[in-house]
PDB file of N, CA and C in Angstrom:
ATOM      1  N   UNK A   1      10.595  14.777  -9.839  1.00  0.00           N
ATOM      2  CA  UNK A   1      11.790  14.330  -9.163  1.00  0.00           C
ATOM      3  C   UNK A   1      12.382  13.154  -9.924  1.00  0.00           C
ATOM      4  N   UNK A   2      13.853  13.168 -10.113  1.00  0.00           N
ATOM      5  CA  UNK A   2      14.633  11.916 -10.888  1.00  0.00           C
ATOM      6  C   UNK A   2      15.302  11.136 -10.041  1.00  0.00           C
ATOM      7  N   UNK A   3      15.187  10.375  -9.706  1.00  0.00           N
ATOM      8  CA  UNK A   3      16.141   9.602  -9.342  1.00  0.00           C
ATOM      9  C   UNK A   3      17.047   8.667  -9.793  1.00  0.00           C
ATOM     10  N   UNK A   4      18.036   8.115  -9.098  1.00  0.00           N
ATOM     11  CA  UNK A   4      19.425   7.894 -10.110  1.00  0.00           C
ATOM     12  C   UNK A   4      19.384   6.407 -10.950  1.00  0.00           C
ATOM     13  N   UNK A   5      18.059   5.856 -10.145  1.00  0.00           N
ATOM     14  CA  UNK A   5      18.145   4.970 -11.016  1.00  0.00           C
ATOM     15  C   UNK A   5      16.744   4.052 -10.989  1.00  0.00           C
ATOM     16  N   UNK A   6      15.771   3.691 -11.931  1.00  0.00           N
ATOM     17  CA  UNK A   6      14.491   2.984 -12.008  1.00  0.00           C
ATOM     18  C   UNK A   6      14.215   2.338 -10.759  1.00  0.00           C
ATOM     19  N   UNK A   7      13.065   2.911  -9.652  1.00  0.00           N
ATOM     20  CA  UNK A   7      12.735   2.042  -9.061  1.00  0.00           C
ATOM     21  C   UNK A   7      12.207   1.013  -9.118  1.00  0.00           C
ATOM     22  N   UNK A   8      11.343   0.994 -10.104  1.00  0.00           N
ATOM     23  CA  UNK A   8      11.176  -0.612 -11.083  1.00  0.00           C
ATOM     24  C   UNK A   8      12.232  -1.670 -10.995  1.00  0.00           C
ATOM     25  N   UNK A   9      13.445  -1.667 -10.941  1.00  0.00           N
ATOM     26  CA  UNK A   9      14.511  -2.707 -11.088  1.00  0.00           C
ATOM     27  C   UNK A   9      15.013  -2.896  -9.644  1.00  0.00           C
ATOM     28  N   UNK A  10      14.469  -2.310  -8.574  1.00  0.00           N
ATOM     29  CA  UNK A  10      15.211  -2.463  -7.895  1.00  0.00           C
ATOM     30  C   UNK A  10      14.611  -3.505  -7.200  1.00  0.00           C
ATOM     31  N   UNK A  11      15.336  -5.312  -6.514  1.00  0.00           N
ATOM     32  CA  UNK A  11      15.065  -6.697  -6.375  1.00  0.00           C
ATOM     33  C   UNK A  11      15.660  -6.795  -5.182  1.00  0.00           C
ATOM     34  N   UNK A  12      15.392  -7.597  -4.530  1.00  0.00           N
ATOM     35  CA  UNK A  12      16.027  -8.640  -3.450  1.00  0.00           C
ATOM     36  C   UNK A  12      16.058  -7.831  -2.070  1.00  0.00           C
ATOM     37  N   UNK A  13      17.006  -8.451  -1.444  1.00  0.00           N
ATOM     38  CA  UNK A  13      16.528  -7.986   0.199  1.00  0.00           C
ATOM     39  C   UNK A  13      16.827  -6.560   0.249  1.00  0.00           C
ATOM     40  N   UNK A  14      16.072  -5.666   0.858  1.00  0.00           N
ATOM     41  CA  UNK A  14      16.272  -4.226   1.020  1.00  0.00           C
ATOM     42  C   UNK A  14      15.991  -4.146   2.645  1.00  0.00           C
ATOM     43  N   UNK A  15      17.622  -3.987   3.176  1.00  0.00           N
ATOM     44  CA  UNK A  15      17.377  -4.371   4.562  1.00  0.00           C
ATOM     45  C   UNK A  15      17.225  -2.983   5.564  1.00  0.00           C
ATOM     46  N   UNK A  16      16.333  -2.751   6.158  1.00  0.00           N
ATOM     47  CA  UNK A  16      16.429  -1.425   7.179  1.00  0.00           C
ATOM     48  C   UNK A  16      16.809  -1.485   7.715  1.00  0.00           C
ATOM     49  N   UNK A  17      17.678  -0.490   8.470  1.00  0.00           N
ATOM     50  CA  UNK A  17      18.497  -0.551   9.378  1.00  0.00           C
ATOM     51  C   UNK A  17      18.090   0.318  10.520  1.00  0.00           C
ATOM     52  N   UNK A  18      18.486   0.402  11.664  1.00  0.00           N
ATOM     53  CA  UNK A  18      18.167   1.188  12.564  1.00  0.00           C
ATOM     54  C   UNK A  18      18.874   2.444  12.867  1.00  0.00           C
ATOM     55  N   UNK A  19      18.753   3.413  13.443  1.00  0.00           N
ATOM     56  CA  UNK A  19      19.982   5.075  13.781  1.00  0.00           C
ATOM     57  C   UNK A  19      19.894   4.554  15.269  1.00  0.00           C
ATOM     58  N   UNK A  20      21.731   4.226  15.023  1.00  0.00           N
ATOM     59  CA  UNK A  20      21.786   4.293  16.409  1.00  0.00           C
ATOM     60  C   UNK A  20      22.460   5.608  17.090  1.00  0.00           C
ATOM     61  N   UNK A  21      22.231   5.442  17.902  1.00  0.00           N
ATOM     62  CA  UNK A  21      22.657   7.130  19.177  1.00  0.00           C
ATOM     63  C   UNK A  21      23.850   6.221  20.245  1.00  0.00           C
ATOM     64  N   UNK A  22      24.429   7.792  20.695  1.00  0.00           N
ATOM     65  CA  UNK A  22      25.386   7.634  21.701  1.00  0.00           C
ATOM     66  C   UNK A  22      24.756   7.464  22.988  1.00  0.00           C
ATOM     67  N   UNK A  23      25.153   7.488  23.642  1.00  0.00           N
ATOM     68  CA  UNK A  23      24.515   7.397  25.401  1.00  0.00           C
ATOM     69  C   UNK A  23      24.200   8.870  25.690  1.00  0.00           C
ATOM     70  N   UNK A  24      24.955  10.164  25.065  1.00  0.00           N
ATOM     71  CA  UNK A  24      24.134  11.298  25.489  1.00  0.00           C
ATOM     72  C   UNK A  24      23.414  12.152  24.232  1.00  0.00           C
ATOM     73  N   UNK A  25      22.469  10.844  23.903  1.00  0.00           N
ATOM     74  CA  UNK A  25      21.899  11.118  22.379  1.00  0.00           C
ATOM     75  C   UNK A  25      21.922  11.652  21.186  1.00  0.00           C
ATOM     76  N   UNK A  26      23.200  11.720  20.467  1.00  0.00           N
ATOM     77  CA  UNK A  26      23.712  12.044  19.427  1.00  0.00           C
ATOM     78  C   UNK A  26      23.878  11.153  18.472  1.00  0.00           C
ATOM     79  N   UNK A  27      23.299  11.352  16.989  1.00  0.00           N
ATOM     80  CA  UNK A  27      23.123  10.613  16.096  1.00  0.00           C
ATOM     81  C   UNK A  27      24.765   9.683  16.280  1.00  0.00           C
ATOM     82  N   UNK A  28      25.196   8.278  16.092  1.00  0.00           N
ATOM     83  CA  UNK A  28      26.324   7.365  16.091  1.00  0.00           C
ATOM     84  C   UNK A  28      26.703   7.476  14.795  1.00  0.00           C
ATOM     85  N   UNK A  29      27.599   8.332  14.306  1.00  0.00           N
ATOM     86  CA  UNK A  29      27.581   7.443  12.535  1.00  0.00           C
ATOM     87  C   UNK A  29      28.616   6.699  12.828  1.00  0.00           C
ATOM     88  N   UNK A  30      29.526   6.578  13.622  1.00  0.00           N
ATOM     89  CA  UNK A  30      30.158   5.532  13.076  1.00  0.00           C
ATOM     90  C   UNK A  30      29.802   4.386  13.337  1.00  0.00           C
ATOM     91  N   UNK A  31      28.848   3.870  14.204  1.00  0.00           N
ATOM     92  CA  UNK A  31      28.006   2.927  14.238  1.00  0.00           C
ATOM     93  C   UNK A  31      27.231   2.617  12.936  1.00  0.00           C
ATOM     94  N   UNK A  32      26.123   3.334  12.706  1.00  0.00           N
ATOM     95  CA  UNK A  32      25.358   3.761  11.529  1.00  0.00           C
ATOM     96  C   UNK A  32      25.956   2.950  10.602  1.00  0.00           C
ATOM     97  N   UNK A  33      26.963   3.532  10.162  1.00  0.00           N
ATOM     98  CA  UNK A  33      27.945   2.794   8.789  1.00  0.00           C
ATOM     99  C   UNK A  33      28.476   1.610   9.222  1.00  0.00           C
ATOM    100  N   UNK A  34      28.546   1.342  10.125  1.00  0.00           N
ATOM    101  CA  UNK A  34      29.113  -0.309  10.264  1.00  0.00           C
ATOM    102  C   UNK A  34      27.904  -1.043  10.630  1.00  0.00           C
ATOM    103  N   UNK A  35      26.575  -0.783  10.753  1.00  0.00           N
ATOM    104  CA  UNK A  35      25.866  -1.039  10.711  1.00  0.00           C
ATOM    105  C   UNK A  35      25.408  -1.414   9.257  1.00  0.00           C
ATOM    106  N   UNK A  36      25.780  -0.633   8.388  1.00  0.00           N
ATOM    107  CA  UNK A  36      25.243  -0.821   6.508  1.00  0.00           C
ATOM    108  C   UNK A  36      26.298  -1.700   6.376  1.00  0.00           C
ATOM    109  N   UNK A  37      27.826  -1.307   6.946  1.00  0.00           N
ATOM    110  CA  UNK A  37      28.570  -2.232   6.312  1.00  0.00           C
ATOM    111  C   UNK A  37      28.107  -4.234   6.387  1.00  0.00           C
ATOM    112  N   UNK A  38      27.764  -3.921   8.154  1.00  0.00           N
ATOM    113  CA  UNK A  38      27.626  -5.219   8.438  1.00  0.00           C
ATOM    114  C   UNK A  38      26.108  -6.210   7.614  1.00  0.00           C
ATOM    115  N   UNK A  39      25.412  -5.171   7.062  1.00  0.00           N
ATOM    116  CA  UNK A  39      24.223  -5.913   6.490  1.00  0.00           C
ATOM    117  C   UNK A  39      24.960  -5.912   4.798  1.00  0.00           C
ATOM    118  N   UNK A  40      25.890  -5.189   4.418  1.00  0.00           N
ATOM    119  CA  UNK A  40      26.203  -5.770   3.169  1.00  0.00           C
ATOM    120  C   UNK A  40      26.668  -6.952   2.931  1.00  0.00           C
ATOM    121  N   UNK A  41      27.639  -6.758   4.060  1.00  0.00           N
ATOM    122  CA  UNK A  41      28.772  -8.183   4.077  1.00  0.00           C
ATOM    123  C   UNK A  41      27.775  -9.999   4.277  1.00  0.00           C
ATOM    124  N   UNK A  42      26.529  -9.398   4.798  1.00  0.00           N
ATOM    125  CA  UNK A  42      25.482 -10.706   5.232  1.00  0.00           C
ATOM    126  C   UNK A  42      24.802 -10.631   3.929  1.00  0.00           C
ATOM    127  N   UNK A  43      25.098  -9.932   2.364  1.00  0.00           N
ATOM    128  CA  UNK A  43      23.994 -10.285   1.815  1.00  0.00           C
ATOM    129  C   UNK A  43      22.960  -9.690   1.055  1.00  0.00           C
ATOM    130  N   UNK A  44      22.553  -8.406   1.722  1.00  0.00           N
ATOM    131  CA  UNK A  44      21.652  -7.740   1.709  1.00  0.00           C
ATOM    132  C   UNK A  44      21.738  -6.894   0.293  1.00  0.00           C
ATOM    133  N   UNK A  45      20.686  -6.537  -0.290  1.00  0.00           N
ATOM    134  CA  UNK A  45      20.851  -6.373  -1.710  1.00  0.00           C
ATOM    135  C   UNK A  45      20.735  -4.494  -1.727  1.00  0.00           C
ATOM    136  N   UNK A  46      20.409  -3.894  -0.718  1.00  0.00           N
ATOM    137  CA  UNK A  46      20.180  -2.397  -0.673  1.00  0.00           C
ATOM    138  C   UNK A  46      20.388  -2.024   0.929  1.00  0.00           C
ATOM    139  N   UNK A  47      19.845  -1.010   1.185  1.00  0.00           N
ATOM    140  CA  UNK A  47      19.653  -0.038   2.453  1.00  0.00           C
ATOM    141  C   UNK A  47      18.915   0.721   2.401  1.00  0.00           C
ATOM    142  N   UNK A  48      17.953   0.424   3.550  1.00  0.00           N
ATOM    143  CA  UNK A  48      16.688   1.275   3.875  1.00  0.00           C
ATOM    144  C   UNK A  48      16.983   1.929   5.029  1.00  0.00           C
ATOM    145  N   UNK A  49      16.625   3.492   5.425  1.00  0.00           N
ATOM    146  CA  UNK A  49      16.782   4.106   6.977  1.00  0.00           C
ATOM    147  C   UNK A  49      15.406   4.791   7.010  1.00  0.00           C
ATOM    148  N   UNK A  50      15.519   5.194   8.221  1.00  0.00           N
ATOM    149  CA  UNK A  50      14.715   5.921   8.706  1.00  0.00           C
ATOM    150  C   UNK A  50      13.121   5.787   8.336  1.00  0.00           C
ATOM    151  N   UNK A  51      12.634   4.698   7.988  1.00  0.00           N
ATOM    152  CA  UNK A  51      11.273   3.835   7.752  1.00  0.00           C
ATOM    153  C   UNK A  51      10.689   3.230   8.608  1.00  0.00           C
ATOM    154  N   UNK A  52      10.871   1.834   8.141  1.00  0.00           N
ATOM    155  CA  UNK A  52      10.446   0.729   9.116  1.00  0.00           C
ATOM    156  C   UNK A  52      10.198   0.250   9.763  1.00  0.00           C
ATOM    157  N   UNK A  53      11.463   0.812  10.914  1.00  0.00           N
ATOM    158  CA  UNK A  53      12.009   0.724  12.290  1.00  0.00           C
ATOM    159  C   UNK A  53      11.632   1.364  13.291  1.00  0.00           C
ATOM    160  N   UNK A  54      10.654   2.409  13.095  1.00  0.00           N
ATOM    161  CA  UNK A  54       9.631   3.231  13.484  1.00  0.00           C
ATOM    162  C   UNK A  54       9.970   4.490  14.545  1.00  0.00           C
ATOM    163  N   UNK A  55      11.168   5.027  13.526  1.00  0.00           N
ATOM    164  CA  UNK A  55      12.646   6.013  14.816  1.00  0.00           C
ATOM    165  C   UNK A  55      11.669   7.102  14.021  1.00  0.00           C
ATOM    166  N   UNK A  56      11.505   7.608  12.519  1.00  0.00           N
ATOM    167  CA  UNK A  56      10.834   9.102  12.351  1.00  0.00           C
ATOM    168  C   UNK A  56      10.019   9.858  13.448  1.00  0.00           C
ATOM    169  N   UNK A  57       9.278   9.442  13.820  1.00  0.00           N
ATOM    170  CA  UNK A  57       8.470  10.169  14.763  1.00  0.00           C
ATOM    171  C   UNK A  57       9.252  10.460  16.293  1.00  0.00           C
ATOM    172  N   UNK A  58      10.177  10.084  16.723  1.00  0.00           N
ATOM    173  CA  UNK A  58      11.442  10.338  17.859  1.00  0.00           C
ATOM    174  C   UNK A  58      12.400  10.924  17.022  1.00  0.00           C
ATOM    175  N   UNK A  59      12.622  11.241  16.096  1.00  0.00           N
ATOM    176  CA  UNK A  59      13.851  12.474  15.538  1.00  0.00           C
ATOM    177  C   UNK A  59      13.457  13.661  14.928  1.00  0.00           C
ATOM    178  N   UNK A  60      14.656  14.297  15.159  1.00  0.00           N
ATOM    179  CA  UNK A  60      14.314  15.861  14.323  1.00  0.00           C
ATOM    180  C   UNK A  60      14.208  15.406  12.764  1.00  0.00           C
ATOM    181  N   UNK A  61      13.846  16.462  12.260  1.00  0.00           N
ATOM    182  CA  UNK A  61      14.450  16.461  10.858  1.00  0.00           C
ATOM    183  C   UNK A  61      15.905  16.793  10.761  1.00  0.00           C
ATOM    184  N   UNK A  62      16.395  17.117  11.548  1.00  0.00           N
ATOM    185  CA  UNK A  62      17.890  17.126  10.994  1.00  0.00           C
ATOM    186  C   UNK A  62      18.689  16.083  11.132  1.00  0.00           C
ATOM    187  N   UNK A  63      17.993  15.234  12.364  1.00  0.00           N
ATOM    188  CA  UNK A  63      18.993  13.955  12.402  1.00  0.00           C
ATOM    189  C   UNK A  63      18.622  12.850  11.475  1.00  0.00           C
ATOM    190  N   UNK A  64      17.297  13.018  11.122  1.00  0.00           N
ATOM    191  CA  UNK A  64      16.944  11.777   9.845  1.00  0.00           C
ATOM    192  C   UNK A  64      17.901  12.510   8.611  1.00  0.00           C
ATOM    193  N   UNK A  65      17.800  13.667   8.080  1.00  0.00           N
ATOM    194  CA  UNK A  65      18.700  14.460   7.332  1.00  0.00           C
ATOM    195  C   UNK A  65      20.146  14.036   6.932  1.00  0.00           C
ATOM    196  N   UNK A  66      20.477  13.974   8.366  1.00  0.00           N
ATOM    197  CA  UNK A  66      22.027  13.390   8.698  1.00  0.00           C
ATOM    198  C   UNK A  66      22.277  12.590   8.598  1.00  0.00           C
ATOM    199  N   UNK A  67      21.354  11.299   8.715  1.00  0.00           N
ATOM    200  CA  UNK A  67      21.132   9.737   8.711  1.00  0.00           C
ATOM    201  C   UNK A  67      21.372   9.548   7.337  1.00  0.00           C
ATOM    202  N   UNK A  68      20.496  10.094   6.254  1.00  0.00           N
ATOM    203  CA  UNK A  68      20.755  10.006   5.178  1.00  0.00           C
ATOM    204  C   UNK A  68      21.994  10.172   4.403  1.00  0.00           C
ATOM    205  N   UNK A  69      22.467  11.279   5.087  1.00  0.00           N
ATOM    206  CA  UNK A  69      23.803  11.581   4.430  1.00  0.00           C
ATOM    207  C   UNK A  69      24.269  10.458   4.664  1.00  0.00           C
ATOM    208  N   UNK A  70      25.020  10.423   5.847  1.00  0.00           N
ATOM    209  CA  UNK A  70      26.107   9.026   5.976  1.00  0.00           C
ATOM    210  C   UNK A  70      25.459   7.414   5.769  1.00  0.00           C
ATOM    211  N   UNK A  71      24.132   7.695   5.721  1.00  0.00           N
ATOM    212  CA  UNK A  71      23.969   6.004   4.446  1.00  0.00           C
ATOM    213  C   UNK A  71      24.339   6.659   3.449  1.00  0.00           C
ATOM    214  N   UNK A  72      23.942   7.278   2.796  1.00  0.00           N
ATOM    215  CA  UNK A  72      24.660   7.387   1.170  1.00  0.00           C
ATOM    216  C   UNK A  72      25.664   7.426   1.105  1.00  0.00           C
ATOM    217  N   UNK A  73      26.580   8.101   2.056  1.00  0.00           N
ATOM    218  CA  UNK A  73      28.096   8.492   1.706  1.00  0.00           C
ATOM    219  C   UNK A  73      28.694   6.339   2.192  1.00  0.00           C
ATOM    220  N   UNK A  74      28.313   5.875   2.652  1.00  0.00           N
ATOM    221  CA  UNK A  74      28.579   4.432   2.974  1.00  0.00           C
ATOM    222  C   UNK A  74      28.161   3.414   1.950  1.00  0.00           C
ATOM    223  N   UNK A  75      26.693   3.839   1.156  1.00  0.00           N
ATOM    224  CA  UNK A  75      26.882   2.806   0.046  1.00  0.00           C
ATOM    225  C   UNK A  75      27.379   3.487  -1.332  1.00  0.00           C
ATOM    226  N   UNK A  76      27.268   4.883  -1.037  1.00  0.00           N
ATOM    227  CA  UNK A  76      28.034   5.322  -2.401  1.00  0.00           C
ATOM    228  C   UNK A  76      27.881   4.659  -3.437  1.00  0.00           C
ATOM    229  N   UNK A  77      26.651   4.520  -4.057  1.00  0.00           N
ATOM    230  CA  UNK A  77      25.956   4.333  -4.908  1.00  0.00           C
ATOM    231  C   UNK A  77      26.584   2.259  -5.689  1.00  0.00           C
ATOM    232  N   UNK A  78      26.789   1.903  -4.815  1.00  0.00           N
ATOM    233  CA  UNK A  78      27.493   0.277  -4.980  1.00  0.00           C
ATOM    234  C   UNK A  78      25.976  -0.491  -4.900  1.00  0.00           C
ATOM    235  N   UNK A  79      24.904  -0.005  -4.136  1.00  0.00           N
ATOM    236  CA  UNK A  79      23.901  -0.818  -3.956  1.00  0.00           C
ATOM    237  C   UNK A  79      22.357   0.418  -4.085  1.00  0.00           C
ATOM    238  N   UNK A  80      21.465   0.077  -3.980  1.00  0.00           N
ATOM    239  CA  UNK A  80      20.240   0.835  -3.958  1.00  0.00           C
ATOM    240  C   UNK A  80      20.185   0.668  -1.800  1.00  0.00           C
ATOM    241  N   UNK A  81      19.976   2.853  -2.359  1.00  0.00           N
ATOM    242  CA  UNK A  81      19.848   2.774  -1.012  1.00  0.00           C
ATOM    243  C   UNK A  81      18.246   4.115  -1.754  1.00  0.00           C
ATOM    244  N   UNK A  82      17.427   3.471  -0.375  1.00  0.00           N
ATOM    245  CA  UNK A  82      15.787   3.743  -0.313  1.00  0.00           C
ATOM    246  C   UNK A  82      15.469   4.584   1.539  1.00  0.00           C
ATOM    247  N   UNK A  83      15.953   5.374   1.277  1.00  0.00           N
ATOM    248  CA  UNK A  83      15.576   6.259   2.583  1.00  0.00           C
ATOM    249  C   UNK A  83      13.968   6.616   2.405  1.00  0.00           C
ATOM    250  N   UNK A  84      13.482   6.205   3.749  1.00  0.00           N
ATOM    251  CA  UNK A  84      12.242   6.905   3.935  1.00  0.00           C
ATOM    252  C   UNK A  84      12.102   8.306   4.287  1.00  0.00           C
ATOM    253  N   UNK A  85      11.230   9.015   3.735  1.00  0.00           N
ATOM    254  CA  UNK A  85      11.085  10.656   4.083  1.00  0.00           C
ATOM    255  C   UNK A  85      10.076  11.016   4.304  1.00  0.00           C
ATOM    256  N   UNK A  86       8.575  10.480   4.631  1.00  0.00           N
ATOM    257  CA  UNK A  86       7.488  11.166   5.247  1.00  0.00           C
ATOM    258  C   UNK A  86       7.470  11.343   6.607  1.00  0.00           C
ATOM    259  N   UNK A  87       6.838  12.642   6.467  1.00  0.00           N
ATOM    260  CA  UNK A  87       7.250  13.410   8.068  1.00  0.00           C
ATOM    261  C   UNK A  87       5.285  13.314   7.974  1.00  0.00           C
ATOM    262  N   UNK A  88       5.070  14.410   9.191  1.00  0.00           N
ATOM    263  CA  UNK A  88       4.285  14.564   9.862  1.00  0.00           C
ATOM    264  C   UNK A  88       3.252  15.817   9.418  1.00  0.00           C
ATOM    265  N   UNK A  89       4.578  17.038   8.719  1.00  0.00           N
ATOM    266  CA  UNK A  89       4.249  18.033   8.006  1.00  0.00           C
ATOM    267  C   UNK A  89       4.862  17.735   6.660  1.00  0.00           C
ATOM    268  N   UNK A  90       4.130  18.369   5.750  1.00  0.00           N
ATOM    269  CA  UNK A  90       3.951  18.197   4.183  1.00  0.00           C
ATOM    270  C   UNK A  90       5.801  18.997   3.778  1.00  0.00           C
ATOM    271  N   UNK A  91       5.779  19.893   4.359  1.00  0.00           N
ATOM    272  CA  UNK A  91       7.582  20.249   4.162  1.00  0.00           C
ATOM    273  C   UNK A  91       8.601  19.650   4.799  1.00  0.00           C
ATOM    274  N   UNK A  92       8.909  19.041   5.800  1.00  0.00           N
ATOM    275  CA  UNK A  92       9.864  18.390   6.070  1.00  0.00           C
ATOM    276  C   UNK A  92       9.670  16.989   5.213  1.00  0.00           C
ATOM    277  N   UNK A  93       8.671  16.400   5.017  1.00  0.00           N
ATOM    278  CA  UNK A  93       8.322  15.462   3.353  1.00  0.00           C
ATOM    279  C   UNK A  93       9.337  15.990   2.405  1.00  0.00           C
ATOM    280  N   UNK A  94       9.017  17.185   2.045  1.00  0.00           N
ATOM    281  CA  UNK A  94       9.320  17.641   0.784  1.00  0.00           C
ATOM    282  C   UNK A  94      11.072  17.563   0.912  1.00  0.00           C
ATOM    283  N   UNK A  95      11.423  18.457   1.671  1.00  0.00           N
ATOM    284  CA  UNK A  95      12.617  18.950   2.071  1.00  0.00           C
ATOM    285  C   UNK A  95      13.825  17.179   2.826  1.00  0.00           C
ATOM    286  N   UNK A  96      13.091  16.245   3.030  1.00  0.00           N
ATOM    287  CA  UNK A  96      13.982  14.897   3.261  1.00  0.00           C
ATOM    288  C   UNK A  96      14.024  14.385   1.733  1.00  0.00           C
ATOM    289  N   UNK A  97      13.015  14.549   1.039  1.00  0.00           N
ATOM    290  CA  UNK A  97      13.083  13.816  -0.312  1.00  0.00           C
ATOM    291  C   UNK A  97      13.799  14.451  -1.054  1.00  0.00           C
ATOM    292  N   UNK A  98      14.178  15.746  -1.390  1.00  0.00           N
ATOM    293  CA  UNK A  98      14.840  16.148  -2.120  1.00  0.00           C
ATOM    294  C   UNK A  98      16.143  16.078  -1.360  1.00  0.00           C
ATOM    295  N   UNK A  99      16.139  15.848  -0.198  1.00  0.00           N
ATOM    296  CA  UNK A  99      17.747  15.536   0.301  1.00  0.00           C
ATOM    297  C   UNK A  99      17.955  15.031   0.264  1.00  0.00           C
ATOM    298  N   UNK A 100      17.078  13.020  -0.197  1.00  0.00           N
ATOM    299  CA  UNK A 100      17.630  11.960  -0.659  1.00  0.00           C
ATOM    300  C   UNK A 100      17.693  11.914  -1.575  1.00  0.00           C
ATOM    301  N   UNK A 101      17.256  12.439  -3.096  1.00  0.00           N
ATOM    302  CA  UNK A 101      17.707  13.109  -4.234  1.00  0.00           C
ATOM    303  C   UNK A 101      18.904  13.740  -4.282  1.00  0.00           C
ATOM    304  N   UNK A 102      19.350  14.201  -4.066  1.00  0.00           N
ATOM    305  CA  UNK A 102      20.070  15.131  -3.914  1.00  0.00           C
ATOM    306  C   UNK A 102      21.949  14.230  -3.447  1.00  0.00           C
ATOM    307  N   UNK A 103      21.200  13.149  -2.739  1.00  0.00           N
ATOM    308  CA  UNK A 103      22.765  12.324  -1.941  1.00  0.00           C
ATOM    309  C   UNK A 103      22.357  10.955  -2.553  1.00  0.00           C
ATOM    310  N   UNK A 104      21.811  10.784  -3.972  1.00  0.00           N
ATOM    311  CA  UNK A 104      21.811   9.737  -4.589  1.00  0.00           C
ATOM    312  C   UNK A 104      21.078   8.628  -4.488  1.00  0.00           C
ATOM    313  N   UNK A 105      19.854   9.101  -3.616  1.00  0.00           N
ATOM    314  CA  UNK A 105      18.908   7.658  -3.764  1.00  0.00           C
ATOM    315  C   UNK A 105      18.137   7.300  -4.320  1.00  0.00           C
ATOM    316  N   UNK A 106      17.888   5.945  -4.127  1.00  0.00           N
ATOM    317  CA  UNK A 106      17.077   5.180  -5.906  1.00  0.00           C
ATOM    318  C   UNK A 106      15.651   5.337  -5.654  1.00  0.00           C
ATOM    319  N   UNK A 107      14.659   5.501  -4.104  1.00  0.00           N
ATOM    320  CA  UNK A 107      13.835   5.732  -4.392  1.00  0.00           C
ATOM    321  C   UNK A 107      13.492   6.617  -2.888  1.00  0.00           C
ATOM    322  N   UNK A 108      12.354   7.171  -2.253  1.00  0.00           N
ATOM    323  CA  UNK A 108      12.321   7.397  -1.195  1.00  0.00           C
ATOM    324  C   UNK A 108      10.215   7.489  -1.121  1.00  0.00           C
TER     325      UNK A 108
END
């Protein structure tokens, strides 16, 4: 797997963010993205989802999937964005990582 750019170089705050949902639980992107926006504007040197924050194990794979998309399509390659992708089963692993490959991320 290649990614777009040395995870070796990549420095400074790599901030996670959380997926937020609507009130009748549907992934928010437009939250989501003003959510990345608002941690750029404070600073933050990248974007991390679906890791940290400990939401994988409460979502499908399609909504971490989706999550990914619209972080990438929001930092559009201006900053290192680091989506997490281990699942539970060895193919939805496989199948998030090559979808953060795939929408430009620097490491997963």
């Amino acid at each position: 797997m290649r990614f777009r750019s040395d995870p070796a170089s990549i420095r400074g705050s790599i901030a996670p963010v959380v997926t937020p949902f609507t009130t009748d639980g549907a992934l928010d992107h437009d939250s989501l993205r003003e959510l990345v926006r608002w941690q750029l504007r404070q600073g933050s040197h990248g974007i991390s989802t679906g890791g940290s924050t400990g939401e994988p194990s409460a979502q499908t794979t399609d909504e971490r999937l989706t999550a990914i998309t619209t972080v990438a399509q929001e930092t559009n390659d201006t900053v290192p964005f680091l989506p997490a992708t281990g699942a539970a089963h060895l193919q939805d692993t496989l199948h998030l990582t090559d979808h953060a490959d795939r929408h430009g991320a620097d490491a997963a």
